[in-house]
N, C-alpha and C. Protein backbone atom coordinates (compact mmCIF):
# COMPACT_ATOMS: atom_id res chain seq x y z
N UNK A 1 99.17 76.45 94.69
CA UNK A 1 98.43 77.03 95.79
C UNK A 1 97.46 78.08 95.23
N UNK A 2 96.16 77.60 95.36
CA UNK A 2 95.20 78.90 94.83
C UNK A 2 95.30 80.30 95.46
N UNK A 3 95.28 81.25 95.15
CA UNK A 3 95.49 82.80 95.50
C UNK A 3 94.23 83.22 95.35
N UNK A 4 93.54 83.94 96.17
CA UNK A 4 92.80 85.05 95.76
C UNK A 4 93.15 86.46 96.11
N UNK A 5 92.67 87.10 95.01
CA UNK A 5 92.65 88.45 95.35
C UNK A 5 91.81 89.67 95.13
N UNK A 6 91.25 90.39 95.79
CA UNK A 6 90.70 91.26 96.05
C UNK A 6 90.55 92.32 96.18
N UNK A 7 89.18 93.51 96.09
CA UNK A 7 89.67 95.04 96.65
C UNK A 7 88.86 94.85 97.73
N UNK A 8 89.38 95.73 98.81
CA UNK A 8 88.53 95.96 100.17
C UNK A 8 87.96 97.68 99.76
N UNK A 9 86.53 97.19 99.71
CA UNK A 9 85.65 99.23 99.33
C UNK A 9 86.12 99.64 100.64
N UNK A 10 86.31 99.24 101.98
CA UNK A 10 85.85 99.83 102.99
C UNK A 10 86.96 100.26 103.21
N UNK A 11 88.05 99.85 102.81
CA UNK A 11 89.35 100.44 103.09
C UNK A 11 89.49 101.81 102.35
N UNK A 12 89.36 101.59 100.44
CA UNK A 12 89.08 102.52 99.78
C UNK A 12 87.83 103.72 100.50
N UNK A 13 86.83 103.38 101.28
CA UNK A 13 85.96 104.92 101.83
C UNK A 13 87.03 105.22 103.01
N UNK A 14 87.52 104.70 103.92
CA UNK A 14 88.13 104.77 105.19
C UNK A 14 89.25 106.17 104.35
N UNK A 15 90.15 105.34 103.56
CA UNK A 15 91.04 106.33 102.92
C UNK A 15 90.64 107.72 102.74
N UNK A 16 89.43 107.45 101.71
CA UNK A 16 89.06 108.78 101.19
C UNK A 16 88.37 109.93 102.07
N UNK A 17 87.95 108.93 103.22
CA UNK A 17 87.51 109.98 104.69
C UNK A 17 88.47 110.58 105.59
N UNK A 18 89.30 109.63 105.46
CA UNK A 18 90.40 110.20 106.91
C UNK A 18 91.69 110.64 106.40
N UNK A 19 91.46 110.64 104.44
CA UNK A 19 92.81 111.02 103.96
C UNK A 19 94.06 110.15 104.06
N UNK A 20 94.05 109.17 103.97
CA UNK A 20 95.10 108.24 104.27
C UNK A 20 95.45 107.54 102.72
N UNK A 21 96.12 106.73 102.71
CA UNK A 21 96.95 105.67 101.57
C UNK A 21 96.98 104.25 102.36
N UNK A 22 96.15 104.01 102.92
CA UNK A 22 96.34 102.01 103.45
C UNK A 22 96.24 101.47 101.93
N UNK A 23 96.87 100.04 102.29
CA UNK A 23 96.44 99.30 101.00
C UNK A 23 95.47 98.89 100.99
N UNK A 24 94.34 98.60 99.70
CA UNK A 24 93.58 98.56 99.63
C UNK A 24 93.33 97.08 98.46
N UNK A 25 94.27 96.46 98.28
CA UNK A 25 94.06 95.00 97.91
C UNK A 25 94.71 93.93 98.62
N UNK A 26 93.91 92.89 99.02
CA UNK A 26 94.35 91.92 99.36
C UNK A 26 94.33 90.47 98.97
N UNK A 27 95.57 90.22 99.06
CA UNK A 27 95.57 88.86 98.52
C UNK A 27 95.47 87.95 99.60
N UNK A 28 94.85 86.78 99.38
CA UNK A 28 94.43 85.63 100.19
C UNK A 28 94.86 84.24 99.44
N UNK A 29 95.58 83.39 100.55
CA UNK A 29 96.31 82.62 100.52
C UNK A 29 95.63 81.15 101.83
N UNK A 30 95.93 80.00 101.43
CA UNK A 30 95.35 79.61 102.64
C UNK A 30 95.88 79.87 103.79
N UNK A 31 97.14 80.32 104.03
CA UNK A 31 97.64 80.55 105.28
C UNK A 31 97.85 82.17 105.69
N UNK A 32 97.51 82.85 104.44
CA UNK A 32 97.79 84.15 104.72
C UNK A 32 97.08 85.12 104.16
N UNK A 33 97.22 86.81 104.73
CA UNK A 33 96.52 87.97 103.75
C UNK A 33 97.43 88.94 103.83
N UNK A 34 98.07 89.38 102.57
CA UNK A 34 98.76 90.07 102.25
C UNK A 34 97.95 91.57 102.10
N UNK A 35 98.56 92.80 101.96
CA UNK A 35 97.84 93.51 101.25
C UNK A 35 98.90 94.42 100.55
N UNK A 36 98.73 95.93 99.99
CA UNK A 36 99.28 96.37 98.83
C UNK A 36 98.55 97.55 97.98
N UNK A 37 99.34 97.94 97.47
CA UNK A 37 98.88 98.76 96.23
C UNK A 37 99.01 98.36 95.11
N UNK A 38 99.95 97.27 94.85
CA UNK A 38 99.84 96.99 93.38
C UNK A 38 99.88 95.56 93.42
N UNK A 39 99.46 94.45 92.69
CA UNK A 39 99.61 93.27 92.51
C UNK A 39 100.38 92.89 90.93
N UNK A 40 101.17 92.28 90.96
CA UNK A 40 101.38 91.50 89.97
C UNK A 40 101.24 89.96 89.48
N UNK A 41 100.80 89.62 88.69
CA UNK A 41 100.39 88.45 88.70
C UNK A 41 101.04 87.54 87.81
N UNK A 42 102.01 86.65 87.72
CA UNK A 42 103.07 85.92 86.88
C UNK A 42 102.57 84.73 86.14
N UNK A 43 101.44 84.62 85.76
CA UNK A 43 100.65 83.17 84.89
C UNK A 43 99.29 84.07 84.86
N UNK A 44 98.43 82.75 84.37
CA UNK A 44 96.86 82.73 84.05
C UNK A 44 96.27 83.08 85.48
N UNK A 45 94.96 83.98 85.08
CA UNK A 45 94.39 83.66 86.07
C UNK A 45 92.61 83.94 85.71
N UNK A 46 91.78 84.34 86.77
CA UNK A 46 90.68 84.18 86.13
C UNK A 46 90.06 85.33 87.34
N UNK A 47 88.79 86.01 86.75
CA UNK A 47 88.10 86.59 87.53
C UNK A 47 86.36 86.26 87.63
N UNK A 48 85.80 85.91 88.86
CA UNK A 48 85.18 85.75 89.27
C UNK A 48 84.07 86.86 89.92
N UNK A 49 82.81 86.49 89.67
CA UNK A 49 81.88 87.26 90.13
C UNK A 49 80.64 86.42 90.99
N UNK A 50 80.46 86.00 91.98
CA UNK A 50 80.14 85.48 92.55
C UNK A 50 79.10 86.56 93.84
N UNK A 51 77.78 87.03 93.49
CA UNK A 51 76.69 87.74 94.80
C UNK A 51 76.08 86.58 95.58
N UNK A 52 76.09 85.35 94.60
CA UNK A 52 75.21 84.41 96.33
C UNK A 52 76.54 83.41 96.63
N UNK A 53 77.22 83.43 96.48
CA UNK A 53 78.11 82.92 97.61
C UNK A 53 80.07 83.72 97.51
N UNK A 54 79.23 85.11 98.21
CA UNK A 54 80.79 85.57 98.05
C UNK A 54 82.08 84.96 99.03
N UNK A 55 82.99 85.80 99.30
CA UNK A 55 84.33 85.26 100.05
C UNK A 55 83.54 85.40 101.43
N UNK A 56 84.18 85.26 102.71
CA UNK A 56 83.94 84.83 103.77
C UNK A 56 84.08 86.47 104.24
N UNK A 57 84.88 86.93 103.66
CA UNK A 57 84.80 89.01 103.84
C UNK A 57 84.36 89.68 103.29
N UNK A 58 83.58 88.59 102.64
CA UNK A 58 82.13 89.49 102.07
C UNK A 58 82.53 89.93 100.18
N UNK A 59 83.64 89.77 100.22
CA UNK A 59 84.04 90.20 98.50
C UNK A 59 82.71 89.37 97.37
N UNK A 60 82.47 89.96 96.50
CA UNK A 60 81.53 89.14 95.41
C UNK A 60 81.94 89.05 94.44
N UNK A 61 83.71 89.87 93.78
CA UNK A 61 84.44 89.75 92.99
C UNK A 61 85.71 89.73 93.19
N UNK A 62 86.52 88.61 92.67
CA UNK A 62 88.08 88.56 93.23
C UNK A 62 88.22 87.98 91.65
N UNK A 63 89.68 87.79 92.12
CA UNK A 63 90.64 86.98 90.86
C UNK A 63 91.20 85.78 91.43
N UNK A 64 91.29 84.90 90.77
CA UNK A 64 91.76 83.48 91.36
C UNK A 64 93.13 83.13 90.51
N UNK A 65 94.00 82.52 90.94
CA UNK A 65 94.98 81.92 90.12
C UNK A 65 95.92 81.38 91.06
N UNK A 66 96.60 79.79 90.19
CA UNK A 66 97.70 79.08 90.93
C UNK A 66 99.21 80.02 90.76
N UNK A 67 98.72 80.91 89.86
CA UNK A 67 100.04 81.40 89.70
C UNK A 67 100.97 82.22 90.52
N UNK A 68 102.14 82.52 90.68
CA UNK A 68 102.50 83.01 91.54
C UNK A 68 102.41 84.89 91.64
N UNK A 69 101.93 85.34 92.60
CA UNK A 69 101.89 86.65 92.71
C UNK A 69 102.81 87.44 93.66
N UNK A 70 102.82 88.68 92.93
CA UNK A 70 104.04 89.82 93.73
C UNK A 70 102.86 90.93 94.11
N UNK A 71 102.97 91.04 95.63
CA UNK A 71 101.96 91.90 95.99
C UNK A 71 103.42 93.26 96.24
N UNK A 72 102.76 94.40 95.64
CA UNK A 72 103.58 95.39 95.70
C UNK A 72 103.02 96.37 96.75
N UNK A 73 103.72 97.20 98.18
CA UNK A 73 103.23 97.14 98.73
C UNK A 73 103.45 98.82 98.11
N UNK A 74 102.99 100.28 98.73
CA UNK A 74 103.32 101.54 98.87
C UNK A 74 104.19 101.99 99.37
N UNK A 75 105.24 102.62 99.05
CA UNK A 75 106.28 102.50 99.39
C UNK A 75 106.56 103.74 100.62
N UNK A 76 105.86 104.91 100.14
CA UNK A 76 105.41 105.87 101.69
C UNK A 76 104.79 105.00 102.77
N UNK A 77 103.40 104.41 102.37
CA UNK A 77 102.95 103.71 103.72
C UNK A 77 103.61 102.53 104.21
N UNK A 78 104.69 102.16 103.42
CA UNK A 78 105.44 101.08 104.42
C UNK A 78 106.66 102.05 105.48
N UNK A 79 106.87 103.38 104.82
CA UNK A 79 107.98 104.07 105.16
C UNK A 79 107.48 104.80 106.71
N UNK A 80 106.20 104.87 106.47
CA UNK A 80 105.05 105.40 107.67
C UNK A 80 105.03 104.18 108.84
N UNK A 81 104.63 103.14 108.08
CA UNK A 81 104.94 101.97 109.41
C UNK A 81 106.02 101.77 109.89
N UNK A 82 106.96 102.01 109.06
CA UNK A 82 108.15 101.84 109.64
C UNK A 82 108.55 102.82 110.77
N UNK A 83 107.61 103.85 110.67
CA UNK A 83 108.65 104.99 111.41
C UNK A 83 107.88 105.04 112.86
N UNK A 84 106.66 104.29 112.59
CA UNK A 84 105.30 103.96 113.47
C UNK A 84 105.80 102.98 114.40
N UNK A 85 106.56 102.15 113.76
CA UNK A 85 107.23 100.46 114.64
C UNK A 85 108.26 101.07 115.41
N UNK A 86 109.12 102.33 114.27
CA UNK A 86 110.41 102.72 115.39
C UNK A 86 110.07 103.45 116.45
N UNK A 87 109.01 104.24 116.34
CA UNK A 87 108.11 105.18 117.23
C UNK A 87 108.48 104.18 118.53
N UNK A 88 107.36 103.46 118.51
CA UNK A 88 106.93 102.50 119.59
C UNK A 88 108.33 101.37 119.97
N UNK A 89 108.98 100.98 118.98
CA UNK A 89 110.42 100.50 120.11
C UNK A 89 110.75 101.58 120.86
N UNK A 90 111.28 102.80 120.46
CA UNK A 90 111.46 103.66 121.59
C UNK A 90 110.95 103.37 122.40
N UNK A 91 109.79 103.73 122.46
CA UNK A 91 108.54 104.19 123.82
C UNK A 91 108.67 103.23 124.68
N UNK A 92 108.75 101.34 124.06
CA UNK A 92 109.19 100.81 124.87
C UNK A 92 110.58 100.53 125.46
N UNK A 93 111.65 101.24 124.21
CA UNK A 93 112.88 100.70 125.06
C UNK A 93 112.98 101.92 126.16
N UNK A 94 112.69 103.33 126.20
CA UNK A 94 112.18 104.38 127.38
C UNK A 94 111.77 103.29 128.52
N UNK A 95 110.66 103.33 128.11
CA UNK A 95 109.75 102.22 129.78
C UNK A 95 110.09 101.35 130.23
N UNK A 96 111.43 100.57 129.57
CA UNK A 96 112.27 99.33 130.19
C UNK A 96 113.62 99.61 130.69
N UNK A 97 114.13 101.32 130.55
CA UNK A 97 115.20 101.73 131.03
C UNK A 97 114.70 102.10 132.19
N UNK A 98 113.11 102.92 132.39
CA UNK A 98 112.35 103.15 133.66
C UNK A 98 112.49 102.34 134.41
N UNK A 99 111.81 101.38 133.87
CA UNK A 99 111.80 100.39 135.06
C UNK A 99 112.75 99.99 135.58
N UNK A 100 113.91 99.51 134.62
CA UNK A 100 114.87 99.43 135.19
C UNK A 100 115.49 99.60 136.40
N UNK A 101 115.75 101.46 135.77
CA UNK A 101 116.42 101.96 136.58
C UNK A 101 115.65 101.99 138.08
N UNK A 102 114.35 101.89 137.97
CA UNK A 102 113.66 102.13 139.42
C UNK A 102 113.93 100.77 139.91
N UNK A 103 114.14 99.39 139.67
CA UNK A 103 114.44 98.25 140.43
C UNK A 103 115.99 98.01 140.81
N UNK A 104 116.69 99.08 140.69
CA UNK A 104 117.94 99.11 141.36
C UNK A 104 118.30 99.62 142.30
């Protein structure tokens, strides 16, 4: 399965404006886009530079390879989403005890 992978600049300025840690590489898959802070890459692969016909998100340099990759993600900003996802189950399991309780 060919892989590509990539940096997103716009993520990298977004970061450096609003102070944040998003990941800022992504790997592309035909069925999927991962992203990350670190990639590892387990075989050959090759890098590409391509200005007249870049990726479809606009990249003009990626890395290509069949090989299999470990996208490593940040381990604070997954710890941040996580606490972001538990945030919001609350909020909704709150608004479904509301309701609840008001249809009884």
């Amino acid at each position: 399965m060919k892989t590509k992978i990539h940096i997103n600049q716009h993520v990298i300025k977004s970061n450096h404006k609003n102070n944040k840690r998003d990941p800022v590489i992504t790997v592309k898959t035909y069925n999927s886009n991962n992203y990350g802070h670190q990639v590892e890459i387990l075989g050959p692969s090759k890098v590409i530079y391509s200005p007249d016909k870049p990726l479809s998100c606009g990249a003009k340099v990626w890395i290509e390879t069949d090989s299999k990759v470990i996208v490593i993600p940040d381990i604070p900003y997954r710890e941040r989403k996580e606490k972001k996802n538990e945030q919001v189950w609350k909020n909704r399991m709150v608004t479904l005890c509301y309701i609840r309780s008001n249809q009884w």
